[in-house]
Protein backbone atom coordinates (compact mmCIF):
# COMPACT_ATOMS: atom_id res chain seq x y z
CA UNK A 1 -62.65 27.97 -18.43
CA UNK A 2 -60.75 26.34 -15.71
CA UNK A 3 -61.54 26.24 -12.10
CA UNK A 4 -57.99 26.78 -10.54
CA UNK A 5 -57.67 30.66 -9.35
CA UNK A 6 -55.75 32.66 -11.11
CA UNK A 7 -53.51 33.55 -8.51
CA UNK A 8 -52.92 29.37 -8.22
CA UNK A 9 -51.82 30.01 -11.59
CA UNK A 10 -49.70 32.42 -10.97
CA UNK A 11 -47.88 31.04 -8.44
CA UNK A 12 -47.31 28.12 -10.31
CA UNK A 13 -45.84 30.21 -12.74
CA UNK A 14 -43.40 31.76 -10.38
CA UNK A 15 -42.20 28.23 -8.68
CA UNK A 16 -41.45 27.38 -12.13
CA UNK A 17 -39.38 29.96 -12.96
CA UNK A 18 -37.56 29.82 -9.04
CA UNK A 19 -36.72 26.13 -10.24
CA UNK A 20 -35.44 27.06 -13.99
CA UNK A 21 -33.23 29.60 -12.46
CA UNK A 22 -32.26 27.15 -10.13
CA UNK A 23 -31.17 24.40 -12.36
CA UNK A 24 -29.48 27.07 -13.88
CA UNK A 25 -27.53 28.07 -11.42
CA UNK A 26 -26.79 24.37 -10.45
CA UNK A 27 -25.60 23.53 -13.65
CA UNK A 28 -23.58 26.56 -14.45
CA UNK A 29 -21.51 26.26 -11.03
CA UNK A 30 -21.03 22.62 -11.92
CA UNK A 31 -19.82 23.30 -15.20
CA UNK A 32 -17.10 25.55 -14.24
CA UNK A 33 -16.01 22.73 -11.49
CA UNK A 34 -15.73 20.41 -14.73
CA UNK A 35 -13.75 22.84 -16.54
CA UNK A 36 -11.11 23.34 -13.80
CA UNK A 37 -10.94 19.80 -12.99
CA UNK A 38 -10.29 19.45 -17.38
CA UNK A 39 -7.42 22.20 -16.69
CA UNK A 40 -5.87 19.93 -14.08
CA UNK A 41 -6.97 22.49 -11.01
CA UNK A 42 -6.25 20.78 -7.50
CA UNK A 43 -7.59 23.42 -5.49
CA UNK A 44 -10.35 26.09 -5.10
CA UNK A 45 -10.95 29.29 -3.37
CA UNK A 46 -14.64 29.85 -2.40
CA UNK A 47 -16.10 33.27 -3.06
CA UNK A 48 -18.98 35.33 -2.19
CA UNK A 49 -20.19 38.43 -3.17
CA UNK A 50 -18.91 41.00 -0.69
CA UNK A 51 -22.46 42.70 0.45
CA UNK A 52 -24.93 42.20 3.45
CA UNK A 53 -27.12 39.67 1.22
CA UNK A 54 -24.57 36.89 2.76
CA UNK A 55 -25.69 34.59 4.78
CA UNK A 56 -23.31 33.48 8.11
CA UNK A 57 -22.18 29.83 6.06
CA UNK A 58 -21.35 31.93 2.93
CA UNK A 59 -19.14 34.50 4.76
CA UNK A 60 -17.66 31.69 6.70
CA UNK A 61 -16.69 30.05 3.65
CA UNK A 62 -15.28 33.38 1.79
CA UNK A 63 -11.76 32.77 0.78
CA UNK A 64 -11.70 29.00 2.18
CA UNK A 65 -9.33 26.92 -0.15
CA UNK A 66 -10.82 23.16 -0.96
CA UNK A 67 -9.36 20.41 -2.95
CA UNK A 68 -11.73 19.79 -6.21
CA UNK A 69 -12.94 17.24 -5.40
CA UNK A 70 -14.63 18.01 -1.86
CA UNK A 71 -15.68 21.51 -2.55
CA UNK A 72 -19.07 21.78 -0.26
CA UNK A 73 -22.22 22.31 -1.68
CA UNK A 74 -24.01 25.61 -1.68
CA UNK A 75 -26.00 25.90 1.26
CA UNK A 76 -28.80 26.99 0.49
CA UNK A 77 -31.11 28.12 -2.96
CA UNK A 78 -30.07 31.77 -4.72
CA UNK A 79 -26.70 31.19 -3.32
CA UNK A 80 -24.25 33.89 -5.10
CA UNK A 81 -20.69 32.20 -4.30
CA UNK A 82 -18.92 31.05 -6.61
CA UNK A 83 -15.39 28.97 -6.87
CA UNK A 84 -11.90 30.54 -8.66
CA UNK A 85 -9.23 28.30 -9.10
CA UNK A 86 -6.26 28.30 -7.22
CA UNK A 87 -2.58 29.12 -9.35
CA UNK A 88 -0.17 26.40 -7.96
């Protein structure tokens, strides 16, 4: 039997699964950065979902056009936005 508390344990778990998602999330968004830099994209639009669950940076940033290679990062963990690439 071990002596940490199951709710320890539980915790843990759920920190674990906070960071997976995390990396996740991380990874995916730089993925599709990678891909639009492979297309030749110069430029991207920044985009958040449209609801109250936006923070004040993430509706600041809504429909902000960056160049690819100085798109900010997200600012903060469980952000939603995502980047679409801009059509020359």
């Amino acid at each position: 039997a071990s002596d940490v508390p199951s709710e320890d344990i539980a915790l843990a778990k759920r920190l674990l699964v906070a960071m997976t998602v995390q990396f996740m999330d991380d990874t995916t968004f730089d993925a599709l950065v990678k891909a639009y830099e492979d297309n030749g994209t110069t430029h991207v639009r920044w985009v958040t979902a449209e609801d109250d669950k936006r923070c004040k940076e993430c509706r600041a940033r809504h429909g902000k056009i960056y160049p690819i290679h100085k798109i900010p990062t997200k600012p903060h963990i469980h952000c939603r936005c995502w980047v679409e690439e801009v059509k020359k």
